[in-house]
PDB file of N, CA and C in Angstrom:
ATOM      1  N   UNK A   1      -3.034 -28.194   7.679  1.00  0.00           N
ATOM      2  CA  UNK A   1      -2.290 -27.099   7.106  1.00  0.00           C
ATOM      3  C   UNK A   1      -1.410 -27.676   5.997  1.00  0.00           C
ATOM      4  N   UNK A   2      -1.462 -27.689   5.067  1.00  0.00           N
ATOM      5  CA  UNK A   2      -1.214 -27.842   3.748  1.00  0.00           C
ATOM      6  C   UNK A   2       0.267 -27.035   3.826  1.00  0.00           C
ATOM      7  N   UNK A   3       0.361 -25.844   3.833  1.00  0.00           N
ATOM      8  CA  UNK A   3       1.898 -24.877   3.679  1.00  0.00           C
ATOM      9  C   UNK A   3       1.882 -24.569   4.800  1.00  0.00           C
ATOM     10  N   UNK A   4       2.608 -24.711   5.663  1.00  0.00           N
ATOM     11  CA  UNK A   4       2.914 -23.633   7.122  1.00  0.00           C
ATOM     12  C   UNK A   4       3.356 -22.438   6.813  1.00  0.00           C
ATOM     13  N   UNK A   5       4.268 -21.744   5.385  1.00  0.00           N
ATOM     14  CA  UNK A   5       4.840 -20.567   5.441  1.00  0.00           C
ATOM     15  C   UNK A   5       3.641 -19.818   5.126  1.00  0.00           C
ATOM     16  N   UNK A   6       2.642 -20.400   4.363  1.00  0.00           N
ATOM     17  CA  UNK A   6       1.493 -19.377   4.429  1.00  0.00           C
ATOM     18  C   UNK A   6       0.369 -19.183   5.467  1.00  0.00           C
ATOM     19  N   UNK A   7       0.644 -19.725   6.425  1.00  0.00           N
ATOM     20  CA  UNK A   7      -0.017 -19.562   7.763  1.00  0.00           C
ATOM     21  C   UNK A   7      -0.244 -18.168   8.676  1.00  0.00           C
ATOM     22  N   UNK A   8      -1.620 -17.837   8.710  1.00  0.00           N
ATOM     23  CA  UNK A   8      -1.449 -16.501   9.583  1.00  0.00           C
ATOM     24  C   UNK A   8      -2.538 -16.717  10.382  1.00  0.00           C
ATOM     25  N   UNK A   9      -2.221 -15.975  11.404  1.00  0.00           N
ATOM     26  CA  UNK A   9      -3.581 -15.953  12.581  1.00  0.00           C
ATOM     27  C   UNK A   9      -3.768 -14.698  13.204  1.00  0.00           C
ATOM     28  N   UNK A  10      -5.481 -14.142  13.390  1.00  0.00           N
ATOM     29  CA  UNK A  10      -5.369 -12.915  13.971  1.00  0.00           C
ATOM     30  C   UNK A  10      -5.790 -13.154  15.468  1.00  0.00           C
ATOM     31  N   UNK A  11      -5.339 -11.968  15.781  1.00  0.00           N
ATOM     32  CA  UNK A  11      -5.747 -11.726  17.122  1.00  0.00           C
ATOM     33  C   UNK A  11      -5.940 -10.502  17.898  1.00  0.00           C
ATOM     34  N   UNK A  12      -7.235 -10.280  18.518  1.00  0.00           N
ATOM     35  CA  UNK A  12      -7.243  -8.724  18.927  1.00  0.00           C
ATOM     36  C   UNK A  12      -8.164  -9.363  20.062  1.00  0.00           C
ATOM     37  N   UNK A  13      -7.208  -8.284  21.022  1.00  0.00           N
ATOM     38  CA  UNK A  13      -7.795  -7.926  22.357  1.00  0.00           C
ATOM     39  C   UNK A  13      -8.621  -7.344  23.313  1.00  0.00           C
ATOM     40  N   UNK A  14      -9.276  -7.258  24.481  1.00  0.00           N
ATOM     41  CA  UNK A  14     -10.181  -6.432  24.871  1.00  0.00           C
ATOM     42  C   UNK A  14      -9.746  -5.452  24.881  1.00  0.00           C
ATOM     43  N   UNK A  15      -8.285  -4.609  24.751  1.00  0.00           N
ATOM     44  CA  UNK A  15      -8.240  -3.488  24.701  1.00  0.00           C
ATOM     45  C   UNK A  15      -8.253  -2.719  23.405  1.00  0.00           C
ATOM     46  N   UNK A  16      -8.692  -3.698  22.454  1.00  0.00           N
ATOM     47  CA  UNK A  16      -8.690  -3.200  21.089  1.00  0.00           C
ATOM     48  C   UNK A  16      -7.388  -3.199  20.151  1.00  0.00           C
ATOM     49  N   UNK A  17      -6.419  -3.901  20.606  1.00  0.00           N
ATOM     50  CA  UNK A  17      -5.304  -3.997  19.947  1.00  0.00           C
ATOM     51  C   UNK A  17      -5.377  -5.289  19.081  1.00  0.00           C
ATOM     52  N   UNK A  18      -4.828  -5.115  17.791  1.00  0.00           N
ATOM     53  CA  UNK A  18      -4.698  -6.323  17.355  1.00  0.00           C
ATOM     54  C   UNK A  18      -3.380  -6.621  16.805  1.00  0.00           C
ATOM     55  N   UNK A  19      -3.338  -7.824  15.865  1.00  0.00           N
ATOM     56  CA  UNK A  19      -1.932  -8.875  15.616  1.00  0.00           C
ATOM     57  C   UNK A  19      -2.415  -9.564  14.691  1.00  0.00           C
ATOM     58  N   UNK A  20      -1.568  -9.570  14.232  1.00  0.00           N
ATOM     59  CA  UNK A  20      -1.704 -10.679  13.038  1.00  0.00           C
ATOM     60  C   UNK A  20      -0.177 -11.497  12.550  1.00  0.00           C
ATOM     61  N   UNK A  21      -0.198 -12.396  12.989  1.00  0.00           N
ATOM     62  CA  UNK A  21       0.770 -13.746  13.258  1.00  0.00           C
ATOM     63  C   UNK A  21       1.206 -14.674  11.823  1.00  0.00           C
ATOM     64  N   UNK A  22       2.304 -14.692  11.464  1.00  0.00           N
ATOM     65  CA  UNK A  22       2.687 -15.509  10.532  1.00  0.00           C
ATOM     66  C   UNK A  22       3.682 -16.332  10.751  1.00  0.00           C
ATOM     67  N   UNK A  23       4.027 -17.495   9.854  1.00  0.00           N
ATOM     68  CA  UNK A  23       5.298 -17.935   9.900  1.00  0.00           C
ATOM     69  C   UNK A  23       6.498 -17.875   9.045  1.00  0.00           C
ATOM     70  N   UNK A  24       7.423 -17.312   9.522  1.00  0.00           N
ATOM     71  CA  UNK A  24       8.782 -16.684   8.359  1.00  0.00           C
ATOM     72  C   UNK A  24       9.477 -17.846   8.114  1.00  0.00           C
ATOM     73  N   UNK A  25       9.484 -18.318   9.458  1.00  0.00           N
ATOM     74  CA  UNK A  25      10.737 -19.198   9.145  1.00  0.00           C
ATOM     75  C   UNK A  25      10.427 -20.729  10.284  1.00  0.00           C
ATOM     76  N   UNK A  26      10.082 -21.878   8.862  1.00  0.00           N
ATOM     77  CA  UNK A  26       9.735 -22.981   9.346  1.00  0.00           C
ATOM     78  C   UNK A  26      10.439 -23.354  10.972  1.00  0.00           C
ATOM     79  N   UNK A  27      11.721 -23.514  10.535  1.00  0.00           N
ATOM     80  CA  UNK A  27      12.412 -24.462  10.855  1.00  0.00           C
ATOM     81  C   UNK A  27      12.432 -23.600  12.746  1.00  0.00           C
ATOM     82  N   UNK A  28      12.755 -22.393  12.900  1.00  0.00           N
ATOM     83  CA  UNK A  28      12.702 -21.691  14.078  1.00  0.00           C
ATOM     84  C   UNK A  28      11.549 -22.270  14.871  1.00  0.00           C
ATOM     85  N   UNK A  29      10.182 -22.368  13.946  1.00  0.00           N
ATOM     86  CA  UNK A  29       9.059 -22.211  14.728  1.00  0.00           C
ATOM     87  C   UNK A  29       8.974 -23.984  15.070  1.00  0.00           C
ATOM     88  N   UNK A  30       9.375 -25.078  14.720  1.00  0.00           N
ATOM     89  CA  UNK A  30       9.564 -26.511  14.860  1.00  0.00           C
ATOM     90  C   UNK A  30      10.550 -26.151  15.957  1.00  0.00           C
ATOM     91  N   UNK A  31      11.727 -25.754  15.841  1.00  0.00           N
ATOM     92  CA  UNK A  31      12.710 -25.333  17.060  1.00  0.00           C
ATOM     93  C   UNK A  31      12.245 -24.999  18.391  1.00  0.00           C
ATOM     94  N   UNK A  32      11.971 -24.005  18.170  1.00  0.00           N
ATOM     95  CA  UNK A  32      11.096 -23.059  19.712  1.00  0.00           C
ATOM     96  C   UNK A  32       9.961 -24.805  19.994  1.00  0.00           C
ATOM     97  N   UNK A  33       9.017 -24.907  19.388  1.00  0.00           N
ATOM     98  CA  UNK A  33       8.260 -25.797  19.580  1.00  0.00           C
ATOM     99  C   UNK A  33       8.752 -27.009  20.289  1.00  0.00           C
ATOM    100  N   UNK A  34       9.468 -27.415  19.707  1.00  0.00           N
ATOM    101  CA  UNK A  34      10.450 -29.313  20.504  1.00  0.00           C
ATOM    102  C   UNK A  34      10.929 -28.781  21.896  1.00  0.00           C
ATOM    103  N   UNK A  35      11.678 -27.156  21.394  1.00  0.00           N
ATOM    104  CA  UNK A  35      12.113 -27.435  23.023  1.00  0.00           C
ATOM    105  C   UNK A  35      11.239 -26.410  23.957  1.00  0.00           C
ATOM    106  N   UNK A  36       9.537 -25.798  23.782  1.00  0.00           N
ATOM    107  CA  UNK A  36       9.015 -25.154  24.823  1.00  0.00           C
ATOM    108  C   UNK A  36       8.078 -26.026  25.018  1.00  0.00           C
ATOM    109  N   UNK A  37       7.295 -27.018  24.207  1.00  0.00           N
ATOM    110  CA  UNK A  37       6.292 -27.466  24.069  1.00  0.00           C
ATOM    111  C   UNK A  37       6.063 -28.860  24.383  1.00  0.00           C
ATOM    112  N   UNK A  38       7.528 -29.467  24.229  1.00  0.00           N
ATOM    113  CA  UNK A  38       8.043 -31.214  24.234  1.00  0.00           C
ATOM    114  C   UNK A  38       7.124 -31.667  25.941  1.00  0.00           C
ATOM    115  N   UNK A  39       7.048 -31.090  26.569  1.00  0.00           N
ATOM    116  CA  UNK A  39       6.647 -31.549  28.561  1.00  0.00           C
ATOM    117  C   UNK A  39       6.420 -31.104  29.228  1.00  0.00           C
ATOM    118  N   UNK A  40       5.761 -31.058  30.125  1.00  0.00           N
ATOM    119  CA  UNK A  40       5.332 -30.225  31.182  1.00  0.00           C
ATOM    120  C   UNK A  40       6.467 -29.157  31.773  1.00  0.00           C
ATOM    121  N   UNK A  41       7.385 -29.722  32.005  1.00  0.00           N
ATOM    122  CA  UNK A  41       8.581 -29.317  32.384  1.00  0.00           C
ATOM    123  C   UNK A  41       8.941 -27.941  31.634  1.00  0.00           C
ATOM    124  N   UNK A  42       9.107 -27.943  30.124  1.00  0.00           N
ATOM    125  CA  UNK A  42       9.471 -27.335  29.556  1.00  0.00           C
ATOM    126  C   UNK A  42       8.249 -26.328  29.169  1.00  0.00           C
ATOM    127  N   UNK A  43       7.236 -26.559  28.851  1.00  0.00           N
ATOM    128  CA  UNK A  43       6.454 -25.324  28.796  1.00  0.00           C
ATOM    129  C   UNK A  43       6.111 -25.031  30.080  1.00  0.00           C
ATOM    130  N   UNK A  44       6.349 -24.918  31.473  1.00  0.00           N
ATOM    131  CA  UNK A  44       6.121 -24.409  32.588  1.00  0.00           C
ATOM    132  C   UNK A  44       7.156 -23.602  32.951  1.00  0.00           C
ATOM    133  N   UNK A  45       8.557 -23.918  32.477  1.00  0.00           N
ATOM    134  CA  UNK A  45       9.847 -22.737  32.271  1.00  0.00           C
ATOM    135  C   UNK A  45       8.888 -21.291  31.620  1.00  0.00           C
ATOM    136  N   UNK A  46       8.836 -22.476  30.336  1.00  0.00           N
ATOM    137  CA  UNK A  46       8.383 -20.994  29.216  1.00  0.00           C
ATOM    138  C   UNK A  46       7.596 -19.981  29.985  1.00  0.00           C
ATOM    139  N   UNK A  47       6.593 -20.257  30.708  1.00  0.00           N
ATOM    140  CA  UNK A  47       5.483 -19.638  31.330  1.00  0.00           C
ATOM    141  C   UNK A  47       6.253 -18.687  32.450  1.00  0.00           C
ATOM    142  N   UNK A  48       6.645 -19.709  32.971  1.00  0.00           N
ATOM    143  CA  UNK A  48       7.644 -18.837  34.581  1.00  0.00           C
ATOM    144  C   UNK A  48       8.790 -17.512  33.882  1.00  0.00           C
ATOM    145  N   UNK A  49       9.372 -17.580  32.666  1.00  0.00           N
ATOM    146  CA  UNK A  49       9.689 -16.736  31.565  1.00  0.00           C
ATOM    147  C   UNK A  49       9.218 -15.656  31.551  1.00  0.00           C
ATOM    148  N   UNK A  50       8.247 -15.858  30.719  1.00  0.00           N
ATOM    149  CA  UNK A  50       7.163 -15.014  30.586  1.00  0.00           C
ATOM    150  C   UNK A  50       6.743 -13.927  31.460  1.00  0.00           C
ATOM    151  N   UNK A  51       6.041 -14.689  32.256  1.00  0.00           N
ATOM    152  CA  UNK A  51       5.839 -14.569  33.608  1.00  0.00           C
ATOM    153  C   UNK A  51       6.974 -13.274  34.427  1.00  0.00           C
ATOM    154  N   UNK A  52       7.807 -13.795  34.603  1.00  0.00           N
ATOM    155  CA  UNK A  52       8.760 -12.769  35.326  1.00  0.00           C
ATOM    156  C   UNK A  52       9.088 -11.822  34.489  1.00  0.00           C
ATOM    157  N   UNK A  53       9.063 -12.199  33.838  1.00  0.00           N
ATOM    158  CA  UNK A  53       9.186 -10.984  32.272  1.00  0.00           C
ATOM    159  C   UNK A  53       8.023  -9.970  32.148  1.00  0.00           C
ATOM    160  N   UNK A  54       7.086 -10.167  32.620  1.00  0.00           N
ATOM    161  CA  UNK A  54       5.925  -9.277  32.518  1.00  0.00           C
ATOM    162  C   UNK A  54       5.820  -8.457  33.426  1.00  0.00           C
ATOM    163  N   UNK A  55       6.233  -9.064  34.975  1.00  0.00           N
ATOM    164  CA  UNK A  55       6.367  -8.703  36.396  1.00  0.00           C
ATOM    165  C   UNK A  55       7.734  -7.365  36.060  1.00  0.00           C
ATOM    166  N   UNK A  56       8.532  -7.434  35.371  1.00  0.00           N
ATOM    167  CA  UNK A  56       9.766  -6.561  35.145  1.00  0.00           C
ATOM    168  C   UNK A  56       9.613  -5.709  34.828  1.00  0.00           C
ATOM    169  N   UNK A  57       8.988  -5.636  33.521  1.00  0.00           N
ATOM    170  CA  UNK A  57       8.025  -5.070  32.438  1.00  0.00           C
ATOM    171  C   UNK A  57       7.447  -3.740  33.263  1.00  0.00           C
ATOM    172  N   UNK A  58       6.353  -4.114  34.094  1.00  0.00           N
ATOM    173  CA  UNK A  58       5.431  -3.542  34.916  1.00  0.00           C
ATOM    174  C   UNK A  58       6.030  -2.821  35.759  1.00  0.00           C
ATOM    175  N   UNK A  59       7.072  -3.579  36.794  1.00  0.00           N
ATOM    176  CA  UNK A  59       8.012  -2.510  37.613  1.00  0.00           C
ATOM    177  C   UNK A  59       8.496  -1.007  36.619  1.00  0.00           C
ATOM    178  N   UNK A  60       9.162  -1.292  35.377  1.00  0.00           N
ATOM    179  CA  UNK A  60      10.028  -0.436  34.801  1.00  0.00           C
ATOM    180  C   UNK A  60       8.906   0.324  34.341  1.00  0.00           C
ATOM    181  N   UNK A  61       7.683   0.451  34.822  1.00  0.00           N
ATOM    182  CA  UNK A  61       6.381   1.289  34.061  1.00  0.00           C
ATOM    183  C   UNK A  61       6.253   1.132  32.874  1.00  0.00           C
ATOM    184  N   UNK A  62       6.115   0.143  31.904  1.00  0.00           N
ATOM    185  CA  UNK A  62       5.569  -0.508  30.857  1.00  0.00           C
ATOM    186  C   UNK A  62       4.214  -0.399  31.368  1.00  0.00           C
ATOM    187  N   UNK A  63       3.113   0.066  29.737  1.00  0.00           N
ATOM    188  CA  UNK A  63       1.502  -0.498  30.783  1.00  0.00           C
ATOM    189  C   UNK A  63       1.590  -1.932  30.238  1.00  0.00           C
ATOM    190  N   UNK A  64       0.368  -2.590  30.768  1.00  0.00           N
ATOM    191  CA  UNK A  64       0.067  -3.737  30.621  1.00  0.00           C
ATOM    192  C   UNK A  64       0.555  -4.480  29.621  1.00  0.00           C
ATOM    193  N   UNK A  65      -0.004  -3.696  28.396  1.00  0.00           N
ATOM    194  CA  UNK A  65      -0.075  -4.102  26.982  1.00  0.00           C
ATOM    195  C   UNK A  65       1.172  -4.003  26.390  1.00  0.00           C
ATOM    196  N   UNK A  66       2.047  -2.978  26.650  1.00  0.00           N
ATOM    197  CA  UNK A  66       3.321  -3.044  26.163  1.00  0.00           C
ATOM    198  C   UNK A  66       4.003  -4.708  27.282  1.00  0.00           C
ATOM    199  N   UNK A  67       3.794  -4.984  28.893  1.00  0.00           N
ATOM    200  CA  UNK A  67       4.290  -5.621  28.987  1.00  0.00           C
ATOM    201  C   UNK A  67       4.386  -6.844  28.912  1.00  0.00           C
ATOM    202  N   UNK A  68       2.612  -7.325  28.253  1.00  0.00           N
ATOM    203  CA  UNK A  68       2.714  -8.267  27.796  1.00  0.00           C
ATOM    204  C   UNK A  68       3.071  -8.897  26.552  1.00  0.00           C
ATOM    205  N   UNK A  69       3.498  -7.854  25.607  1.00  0.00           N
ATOM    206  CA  UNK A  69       4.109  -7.879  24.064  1.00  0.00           C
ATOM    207  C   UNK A  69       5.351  -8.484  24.500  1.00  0.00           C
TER     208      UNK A  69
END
């Protein structure tokens, strides 16, 4: 990757939704990265995060797709 600010990625789902992903702001996305990505440790938080976050989501009747956004 030559420029990261011009970086985009798509993505669409089996439910037919899609996304399309860029980067605004270098320095955030190096940030988030060192500290979710640095160890096992730390991206297994992220996940357990997530994770309970989706489980919440679902209680409060979010469908799926909203609760995995």
């Amino acid at each position: 990757m030559i420029n990261p600010i011009s970086f985009t990625i798509g993505v669409a789902t089996s439910q037919g939704d899609t996304y399309t992903v860029g980067i605004e702001d270098l320095f955030h996305v190096l940030n988030f990265s060192s500290t979710n990505f640095s160890n096992e440790a730390s991206f297994t938080s992220l996940e357990n995060y997530y994770t309970n976050n989706f489980q919440v989501f679902t209680i409060l009747g979010k469908s799926e797709v909203e609760s995995k956004e």
